[in-house]
N, C-alpha and C. Protein backbone atom coordinates (compact mmCIF):
# COMPACT_ATOMS: atom_id res chain seq x y z
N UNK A 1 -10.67 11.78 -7.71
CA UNK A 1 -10.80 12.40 -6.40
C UNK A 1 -10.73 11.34 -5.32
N UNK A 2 -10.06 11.38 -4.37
CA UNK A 2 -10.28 10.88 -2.93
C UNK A 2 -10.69 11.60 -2.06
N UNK A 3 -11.52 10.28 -0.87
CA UNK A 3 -12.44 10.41 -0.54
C UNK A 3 -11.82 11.15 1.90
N UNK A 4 -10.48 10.59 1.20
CA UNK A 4 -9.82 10.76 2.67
C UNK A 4 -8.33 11.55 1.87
N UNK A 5 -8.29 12.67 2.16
CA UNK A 5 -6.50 12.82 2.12
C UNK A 5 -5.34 12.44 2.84
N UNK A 6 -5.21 11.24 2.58
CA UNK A 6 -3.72 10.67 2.77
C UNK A 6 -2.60 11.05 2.90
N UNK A 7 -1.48 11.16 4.04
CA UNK A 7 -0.27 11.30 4.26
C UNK A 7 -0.05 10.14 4.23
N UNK A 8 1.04 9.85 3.45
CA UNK A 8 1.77 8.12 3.68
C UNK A 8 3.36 8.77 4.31
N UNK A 9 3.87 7.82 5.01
CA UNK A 9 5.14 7.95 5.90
C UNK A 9 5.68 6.22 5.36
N UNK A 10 6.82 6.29 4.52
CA UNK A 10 7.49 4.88 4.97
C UNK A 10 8.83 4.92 5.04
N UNK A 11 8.87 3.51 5.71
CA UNK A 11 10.41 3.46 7.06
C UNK A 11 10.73 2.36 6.94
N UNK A 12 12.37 2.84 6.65
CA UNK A 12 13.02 1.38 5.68
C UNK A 12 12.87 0.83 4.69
N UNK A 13 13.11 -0.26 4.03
CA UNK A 13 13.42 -0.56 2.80
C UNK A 13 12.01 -0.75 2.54
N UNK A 14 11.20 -1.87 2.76
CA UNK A 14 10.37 -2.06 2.58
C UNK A 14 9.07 -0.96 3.05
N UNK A 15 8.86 -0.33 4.15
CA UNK A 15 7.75 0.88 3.99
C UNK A 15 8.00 2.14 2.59
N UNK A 16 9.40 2.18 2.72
CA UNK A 16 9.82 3.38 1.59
C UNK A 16 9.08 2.63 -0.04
N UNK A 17 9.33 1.57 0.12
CA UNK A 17 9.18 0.96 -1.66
C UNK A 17 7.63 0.79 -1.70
N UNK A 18 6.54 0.76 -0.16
CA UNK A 18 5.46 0.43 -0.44
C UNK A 18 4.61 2.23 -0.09
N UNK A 19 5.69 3.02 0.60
CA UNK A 19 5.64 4.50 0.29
C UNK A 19 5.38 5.01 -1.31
N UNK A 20 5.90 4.41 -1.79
CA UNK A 20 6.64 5.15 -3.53
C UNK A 20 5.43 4.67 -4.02
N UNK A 21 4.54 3.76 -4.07
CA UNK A 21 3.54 3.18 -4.66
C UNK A 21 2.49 4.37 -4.71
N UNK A 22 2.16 4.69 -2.91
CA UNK A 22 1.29 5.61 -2.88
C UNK A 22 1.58 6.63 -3.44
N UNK A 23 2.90 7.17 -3.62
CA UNK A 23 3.66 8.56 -4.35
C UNK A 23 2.87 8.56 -5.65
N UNK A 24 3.05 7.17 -6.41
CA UNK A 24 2.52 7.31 -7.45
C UNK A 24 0.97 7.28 -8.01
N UNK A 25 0.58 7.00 -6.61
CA UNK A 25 -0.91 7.45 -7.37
C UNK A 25 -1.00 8.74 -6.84
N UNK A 26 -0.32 9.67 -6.42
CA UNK A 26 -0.79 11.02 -6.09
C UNK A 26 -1.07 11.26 -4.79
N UNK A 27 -0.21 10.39 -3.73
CA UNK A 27 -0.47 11.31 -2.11
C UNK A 27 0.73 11.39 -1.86
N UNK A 28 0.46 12.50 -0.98
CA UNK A 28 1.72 13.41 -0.15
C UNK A 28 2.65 12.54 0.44
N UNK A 29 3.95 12.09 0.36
CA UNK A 29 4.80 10.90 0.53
C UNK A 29 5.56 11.55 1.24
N UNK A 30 6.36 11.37 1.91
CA UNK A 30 7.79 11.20 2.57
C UNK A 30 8.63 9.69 3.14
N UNK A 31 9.47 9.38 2.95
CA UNK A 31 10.20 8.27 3.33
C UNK A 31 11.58 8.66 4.64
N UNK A 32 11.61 7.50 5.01
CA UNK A 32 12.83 7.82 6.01
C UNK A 32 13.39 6.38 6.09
N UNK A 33 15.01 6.49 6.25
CA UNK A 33 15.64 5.06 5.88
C UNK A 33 17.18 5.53 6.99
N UNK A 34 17.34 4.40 7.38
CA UNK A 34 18.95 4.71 8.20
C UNK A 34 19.60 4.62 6.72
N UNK A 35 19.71 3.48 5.97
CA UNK A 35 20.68 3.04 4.78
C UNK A 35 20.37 4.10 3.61
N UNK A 36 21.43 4.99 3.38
CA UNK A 36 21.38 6.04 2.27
C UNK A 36 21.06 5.05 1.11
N UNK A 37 21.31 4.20 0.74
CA UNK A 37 21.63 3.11 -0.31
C UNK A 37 19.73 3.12 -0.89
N UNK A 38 19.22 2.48 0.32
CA UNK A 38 18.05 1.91 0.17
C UNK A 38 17.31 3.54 -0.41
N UNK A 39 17.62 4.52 0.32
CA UNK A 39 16.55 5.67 0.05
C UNK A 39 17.21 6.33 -1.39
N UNK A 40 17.99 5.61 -1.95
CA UNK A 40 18.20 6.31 -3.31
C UNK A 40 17.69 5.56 -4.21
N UNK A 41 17.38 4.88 -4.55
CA UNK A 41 16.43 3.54 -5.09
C UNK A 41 15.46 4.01 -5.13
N UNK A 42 14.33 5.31 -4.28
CA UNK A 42 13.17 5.70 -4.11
C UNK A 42 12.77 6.67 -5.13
N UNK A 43 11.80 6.37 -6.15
CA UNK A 43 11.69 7.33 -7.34
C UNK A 43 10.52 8.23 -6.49
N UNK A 44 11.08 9.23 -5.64
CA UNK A 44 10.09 10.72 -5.03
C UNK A 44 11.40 11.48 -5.00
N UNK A 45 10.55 12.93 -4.56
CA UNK A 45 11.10 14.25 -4.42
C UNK A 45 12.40 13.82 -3.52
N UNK A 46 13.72 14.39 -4.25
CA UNK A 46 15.08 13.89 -3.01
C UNK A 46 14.31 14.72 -1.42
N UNK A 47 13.78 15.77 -2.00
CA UNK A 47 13.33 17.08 -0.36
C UNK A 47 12.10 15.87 0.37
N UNK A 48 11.45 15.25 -0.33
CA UNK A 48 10.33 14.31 0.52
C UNK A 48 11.21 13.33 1.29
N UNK A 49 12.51 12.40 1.22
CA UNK A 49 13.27 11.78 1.93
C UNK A 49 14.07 12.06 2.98
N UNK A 50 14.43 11.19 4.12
CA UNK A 50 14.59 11.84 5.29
C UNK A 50 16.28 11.09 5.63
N UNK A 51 16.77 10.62 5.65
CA UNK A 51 18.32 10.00 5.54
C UNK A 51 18.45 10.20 7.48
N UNK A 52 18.46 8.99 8.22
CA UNK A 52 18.07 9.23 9.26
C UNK A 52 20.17 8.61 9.38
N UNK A 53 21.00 9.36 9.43
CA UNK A 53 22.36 9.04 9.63
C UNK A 53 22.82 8.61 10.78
N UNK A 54 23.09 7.08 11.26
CA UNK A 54 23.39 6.33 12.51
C UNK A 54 23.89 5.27 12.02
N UNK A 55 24.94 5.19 12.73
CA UNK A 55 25.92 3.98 12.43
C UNK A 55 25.96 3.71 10.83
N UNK A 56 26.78 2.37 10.78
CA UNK A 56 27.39 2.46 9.41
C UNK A 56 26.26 1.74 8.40
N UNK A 57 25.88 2.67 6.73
CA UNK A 57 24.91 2.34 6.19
C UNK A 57 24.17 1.21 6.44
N UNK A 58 22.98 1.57 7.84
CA UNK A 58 21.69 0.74 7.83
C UNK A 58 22.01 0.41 9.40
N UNK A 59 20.65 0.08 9.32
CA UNK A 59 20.24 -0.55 10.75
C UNK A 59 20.68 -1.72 10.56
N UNK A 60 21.04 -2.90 9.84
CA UNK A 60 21.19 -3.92 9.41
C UNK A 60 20.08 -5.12 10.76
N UNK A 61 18.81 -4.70 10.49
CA UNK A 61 18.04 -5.31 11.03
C UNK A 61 17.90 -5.02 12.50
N UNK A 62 18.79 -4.58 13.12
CA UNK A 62 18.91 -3.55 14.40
C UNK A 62 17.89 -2.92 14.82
N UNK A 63 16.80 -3.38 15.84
CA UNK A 63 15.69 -2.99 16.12
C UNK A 63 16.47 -1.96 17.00
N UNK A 64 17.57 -1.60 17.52
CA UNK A 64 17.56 -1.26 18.65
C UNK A 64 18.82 0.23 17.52
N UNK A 65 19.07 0.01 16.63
CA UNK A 65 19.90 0.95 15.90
C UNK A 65 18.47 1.94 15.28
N UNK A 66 17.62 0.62 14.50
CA UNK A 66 16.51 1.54 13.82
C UNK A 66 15.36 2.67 15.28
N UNK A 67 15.70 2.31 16.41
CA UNK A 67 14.94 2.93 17.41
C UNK A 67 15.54 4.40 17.74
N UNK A 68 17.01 4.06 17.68
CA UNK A 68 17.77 4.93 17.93
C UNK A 68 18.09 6.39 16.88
N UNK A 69 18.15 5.66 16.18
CA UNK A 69 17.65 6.61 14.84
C UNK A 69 16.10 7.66 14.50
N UNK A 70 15.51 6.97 15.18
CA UNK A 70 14.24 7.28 14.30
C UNK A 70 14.11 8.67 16.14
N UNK A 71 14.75 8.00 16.82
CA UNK A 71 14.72 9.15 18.21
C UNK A 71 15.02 10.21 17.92
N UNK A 72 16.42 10.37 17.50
CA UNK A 72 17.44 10.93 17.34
C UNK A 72 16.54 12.23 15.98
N UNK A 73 15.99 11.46 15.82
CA UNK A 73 15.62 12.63 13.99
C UNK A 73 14.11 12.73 14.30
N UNK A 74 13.26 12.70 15.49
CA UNK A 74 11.90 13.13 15.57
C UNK A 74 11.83 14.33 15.08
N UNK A 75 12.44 15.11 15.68
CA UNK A 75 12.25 17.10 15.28
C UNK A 75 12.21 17.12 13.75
N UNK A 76 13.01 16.18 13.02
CA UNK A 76 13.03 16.77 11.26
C UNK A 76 12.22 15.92 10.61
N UNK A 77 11.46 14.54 11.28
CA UNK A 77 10.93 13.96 11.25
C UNK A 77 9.30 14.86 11.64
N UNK A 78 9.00 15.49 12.10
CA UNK A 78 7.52 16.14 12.46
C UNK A 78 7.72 17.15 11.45
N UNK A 79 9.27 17.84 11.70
CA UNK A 79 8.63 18.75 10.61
C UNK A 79 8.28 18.84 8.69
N UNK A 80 9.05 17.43 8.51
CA UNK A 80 9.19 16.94 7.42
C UNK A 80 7.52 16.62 6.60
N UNK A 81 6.64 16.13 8.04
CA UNK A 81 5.54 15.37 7.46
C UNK A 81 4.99 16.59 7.99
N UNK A 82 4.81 17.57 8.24
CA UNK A 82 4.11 19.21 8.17
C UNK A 82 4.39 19.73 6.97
N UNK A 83 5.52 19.52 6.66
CA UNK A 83 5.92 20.35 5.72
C UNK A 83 5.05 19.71 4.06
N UNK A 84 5.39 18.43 3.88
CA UNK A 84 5.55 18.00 2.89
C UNK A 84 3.89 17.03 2.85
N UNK A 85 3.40 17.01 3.73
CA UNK A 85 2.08 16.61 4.12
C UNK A 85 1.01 17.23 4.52
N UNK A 86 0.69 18.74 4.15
CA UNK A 86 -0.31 20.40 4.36
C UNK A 86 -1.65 19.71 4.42
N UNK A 87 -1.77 18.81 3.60
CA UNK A 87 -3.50 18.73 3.00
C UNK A 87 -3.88 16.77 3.86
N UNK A 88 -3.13 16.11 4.28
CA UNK A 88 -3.21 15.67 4.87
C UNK A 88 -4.47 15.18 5.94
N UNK A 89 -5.56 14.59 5.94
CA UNK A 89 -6.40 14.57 7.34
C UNK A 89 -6.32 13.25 7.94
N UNK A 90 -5.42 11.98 7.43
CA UNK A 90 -4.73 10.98 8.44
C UNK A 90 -3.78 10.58 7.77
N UNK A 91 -3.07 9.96 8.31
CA UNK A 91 -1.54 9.32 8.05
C UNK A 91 -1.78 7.60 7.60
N UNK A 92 -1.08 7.01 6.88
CA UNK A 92 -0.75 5.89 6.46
C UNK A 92 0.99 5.91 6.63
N UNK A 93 1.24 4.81 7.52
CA UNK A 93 2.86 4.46 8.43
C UNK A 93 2.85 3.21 7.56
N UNK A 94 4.19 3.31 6.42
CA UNK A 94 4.64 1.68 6.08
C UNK A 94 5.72 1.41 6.71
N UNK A 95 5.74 0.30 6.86
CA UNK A 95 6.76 -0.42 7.37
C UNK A 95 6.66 -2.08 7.25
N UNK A 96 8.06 -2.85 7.74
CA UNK A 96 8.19 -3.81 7.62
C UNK A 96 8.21 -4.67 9.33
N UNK A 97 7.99 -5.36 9.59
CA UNK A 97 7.90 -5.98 10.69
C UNK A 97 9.24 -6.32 11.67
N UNK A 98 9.95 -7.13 10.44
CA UNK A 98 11.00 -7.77 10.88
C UNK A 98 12.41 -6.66 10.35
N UNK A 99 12.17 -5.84 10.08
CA UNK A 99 13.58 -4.86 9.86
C UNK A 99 13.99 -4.02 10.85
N UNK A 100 15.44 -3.44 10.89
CA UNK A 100 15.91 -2.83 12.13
C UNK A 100 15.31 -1.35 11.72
N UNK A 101 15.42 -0.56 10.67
CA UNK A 101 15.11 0.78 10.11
C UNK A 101 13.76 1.19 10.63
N UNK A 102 12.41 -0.05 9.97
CA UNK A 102 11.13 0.13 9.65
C UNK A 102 10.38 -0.46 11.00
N UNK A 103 10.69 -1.61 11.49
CA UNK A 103 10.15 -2.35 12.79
C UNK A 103 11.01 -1.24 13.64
N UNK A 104 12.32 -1.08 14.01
CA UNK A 104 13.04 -0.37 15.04
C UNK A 104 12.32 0.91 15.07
N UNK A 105 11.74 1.63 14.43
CA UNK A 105 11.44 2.95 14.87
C UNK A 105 10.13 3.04 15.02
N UNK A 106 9.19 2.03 15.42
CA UNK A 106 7.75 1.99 15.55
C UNK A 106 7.59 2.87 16.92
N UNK A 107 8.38 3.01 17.48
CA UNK A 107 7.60 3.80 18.95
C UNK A 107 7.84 4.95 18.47
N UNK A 108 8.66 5.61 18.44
CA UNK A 108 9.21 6.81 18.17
C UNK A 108 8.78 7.39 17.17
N UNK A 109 8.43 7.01 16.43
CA UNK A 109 7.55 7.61 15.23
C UNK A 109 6.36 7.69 15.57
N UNK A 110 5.53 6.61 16.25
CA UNK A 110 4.02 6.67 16.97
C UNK A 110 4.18 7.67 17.16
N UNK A 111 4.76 8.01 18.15
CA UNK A 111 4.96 9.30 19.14
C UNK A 111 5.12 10.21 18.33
N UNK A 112 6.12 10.55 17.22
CA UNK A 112 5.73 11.89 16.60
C UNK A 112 4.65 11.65 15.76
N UNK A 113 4.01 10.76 14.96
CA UNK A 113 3.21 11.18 14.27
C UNK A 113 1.66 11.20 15.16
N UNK A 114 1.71 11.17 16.40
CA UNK A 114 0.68 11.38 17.04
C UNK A 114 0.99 13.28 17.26
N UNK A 115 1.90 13.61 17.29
CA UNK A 115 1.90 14.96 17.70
C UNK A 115 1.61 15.74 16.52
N UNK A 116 1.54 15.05 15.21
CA UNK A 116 1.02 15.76 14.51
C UNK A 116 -0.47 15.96 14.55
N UNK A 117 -0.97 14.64 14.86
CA UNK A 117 -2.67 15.15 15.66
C UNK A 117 -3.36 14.56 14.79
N UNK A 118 -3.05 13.87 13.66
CA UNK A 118 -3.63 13.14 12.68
C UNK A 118 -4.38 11.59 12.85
N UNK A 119 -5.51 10.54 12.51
CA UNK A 119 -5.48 9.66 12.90
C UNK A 119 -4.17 8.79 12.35
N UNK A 120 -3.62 7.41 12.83
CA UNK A 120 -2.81 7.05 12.03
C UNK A 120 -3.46 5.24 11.76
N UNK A 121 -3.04 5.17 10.19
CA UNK A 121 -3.26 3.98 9.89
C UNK A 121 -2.03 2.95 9.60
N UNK A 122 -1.41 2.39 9.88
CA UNK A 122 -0.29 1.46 10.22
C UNK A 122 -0.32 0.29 8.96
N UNK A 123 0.58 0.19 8.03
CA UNK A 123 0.44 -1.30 6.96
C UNK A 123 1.44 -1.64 7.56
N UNK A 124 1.34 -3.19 7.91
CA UNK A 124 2.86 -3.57 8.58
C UNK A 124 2.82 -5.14 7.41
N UNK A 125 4.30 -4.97 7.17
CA UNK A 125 4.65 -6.33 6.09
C UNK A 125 4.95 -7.17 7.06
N UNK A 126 4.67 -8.61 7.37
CA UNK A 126 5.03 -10.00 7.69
C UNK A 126 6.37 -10.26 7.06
N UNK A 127 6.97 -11.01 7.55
CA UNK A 127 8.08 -11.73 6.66
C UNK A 127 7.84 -12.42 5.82
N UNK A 128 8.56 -13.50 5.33
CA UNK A 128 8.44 -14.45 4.28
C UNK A 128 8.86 -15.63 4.89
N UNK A 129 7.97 -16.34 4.57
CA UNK A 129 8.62 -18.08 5.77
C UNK A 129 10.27 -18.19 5.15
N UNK A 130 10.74 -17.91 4.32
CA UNK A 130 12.27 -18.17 3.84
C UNK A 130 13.18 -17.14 4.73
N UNK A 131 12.69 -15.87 5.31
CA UNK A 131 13.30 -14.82 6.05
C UNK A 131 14.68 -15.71 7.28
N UNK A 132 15.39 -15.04 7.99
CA UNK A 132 16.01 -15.87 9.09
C UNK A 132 15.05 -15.50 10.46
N UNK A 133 16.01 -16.28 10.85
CA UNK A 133 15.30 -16.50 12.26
C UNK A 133 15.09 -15.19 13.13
N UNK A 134 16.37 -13.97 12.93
CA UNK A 134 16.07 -12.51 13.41
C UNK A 134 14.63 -12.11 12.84
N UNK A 135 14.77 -12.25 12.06
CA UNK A 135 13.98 -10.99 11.07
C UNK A 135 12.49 -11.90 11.78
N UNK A 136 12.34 -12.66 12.06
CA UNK A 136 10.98 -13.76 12.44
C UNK A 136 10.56 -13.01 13.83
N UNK A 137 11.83 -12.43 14.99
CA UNK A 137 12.19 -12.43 16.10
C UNK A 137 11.41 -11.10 16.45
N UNK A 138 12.07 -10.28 15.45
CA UNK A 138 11.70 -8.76 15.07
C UNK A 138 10.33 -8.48 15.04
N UNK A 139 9.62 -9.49 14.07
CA UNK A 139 8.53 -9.69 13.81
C UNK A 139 7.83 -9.59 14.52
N UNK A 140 7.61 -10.50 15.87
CA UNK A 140 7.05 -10.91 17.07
C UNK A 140 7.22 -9.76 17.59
N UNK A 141 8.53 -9.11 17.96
CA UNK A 141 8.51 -8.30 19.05
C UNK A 141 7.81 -6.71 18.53
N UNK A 142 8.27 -6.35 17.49
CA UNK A 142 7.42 -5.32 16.65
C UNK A 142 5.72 -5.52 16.97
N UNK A 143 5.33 -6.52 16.47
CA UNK A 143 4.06 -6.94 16.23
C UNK A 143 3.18 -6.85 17.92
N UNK A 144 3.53 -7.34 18.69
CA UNK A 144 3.47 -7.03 20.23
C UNK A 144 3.39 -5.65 20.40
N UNK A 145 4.78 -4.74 20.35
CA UNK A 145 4.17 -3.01 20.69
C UNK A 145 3.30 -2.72 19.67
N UNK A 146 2.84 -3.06 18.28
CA UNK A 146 1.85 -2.36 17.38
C UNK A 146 0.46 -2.93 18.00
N UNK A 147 0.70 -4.01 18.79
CA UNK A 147 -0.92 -4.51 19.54
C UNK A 147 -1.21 -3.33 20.71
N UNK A 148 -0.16 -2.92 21.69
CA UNK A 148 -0.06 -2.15 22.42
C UNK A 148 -0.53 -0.65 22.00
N UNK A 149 0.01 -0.35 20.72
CA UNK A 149 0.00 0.76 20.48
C UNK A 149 -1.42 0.93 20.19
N UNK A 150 -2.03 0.20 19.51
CA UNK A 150 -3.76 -0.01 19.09
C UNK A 150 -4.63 -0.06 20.60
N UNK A 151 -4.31 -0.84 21.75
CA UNK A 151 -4.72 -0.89 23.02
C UNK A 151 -4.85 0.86 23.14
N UNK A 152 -3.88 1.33 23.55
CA UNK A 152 -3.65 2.81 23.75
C UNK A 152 -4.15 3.75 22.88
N UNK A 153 -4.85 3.34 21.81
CA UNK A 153 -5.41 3.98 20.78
C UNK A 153 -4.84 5.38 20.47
N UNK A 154 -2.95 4.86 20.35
CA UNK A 154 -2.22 5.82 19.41
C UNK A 154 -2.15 5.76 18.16
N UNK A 155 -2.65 4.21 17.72
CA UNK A 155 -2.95 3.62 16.63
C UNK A 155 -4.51 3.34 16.34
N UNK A 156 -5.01 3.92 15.10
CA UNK A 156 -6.28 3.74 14.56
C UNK A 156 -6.78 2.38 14.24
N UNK A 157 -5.81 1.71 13.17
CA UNK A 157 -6.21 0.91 12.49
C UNK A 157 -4.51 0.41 11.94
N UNK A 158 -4.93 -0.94 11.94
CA UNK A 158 -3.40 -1.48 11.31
C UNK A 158 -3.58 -2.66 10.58
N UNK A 159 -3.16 -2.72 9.27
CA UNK A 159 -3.37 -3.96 8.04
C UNK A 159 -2.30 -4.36 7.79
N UNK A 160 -1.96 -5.22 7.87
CA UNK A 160 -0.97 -6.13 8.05
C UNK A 160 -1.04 -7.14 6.38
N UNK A 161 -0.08 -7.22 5.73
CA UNK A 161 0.66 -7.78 4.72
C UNK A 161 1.38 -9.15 4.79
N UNK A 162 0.45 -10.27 4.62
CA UNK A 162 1.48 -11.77 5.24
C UNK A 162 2.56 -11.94 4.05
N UNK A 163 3.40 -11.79 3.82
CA UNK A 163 4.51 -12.06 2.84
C UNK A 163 4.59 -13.72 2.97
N UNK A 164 4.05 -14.40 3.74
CA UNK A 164 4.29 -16.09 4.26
C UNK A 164 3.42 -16.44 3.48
N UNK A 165 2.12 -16.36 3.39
CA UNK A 165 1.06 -16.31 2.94
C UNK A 165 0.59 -15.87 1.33
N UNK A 166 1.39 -14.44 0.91
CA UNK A 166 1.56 -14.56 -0.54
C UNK A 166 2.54 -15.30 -1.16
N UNK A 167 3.78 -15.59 -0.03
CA UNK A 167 4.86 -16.64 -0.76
C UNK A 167 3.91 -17.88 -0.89
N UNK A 168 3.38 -18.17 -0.46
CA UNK A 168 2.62 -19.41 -0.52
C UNK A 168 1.54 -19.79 -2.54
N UNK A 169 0.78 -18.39 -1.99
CA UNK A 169 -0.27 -18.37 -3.18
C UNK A 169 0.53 -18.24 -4.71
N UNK A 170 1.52 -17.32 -4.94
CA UNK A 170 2.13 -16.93 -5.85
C UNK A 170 3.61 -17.57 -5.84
N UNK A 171 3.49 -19.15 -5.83
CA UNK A 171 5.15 -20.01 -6.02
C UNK A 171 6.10 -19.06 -7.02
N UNK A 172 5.70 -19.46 -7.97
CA UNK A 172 6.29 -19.44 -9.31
C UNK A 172 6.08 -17.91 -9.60
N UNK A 173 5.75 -16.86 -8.83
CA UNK A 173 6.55 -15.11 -9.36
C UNK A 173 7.29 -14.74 -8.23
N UNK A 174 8.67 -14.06 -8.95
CA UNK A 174 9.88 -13.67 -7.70
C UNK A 174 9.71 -12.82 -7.13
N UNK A 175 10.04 -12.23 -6.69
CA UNK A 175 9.99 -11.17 -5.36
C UNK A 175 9.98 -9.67 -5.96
């Protein structure tokens, strides 16, 4: 039994793969990805995935493609996490920091998953000190509106994942 019912939401490669985790212990999942590629890789319900179709497969780190996207598909996006999220009493948002899919659609998703009325809890992944210099860039600027968004208390609570920091502890296991 749990003690909170969980909606998890993840966006992009990396929220979707740390989405599927929660799938598997038994909460209400949905994923959403610009790159069809990445969201077929996702072992959940094909009806729980959201295929957010803009430009050519993926945001390719495109904060400003993944924003555009995640705009563009709010309506099937609210109704997706109603639908597929009933029992729900707060949300868990994965995502990645430095990606165009998962960092790019942080406002726009705030915004709908506040209209669902739920608290929301935010895991955001860090990069990896080996990442490039975008994805570092992304990072920063993502990481800035998720401070904002917590100021404005559209955001509950947000735990953050240093990928720099486990690259560090764990040399010698791969990715």
């Amino acid at each position: 039994r749990k003690s909170i019912k969980w909606g998890v939401l993840g966006v992009g490669a990396a929220g979707s793969k740390l989405a599927e985790v929660f799938y598997n212990f038994g909460y209400e999942t949905v994923v959403m990805n610009t790159a069809v590629q990445d969201l077929e890789g996702i072992k959940i319900p094909e009806e729980n995935k959201l295929h957010t179709e803009f430009g050519l497969n993926g945001a390719g780190k495109s904060l400003e493609i993944g924003e555009a996207a995640a705009s563009r598909y709010k309506d099937e996006l609210f109704e997706r996490v109603k639908l597929k999220m009933p029992n729900a009493q707060a949300l868990i948002y994965c995502l990645s920091l430095g990606g165009g899919s998962g960092a790019g659609s942080l406002m726009p998703v705030v915004e709908t998953l506040n209209a669902v009325g739920l608290p929301i809890v935010v895991v955001a992944v860090l990069p990896m000190d080996s990442e490039d210099a975008g994805t570092k860039s992304n990072s920063i600027e993502t990481l800035a509106k998720l401070s904002r968004l917590v100021q404005e208390k559209k955001v509950q609570s947000v735990i953050c994942a240093d990928n720099a920091r486990i690259e560090t502890i764990y040399k010698d296991v791969g990715q």
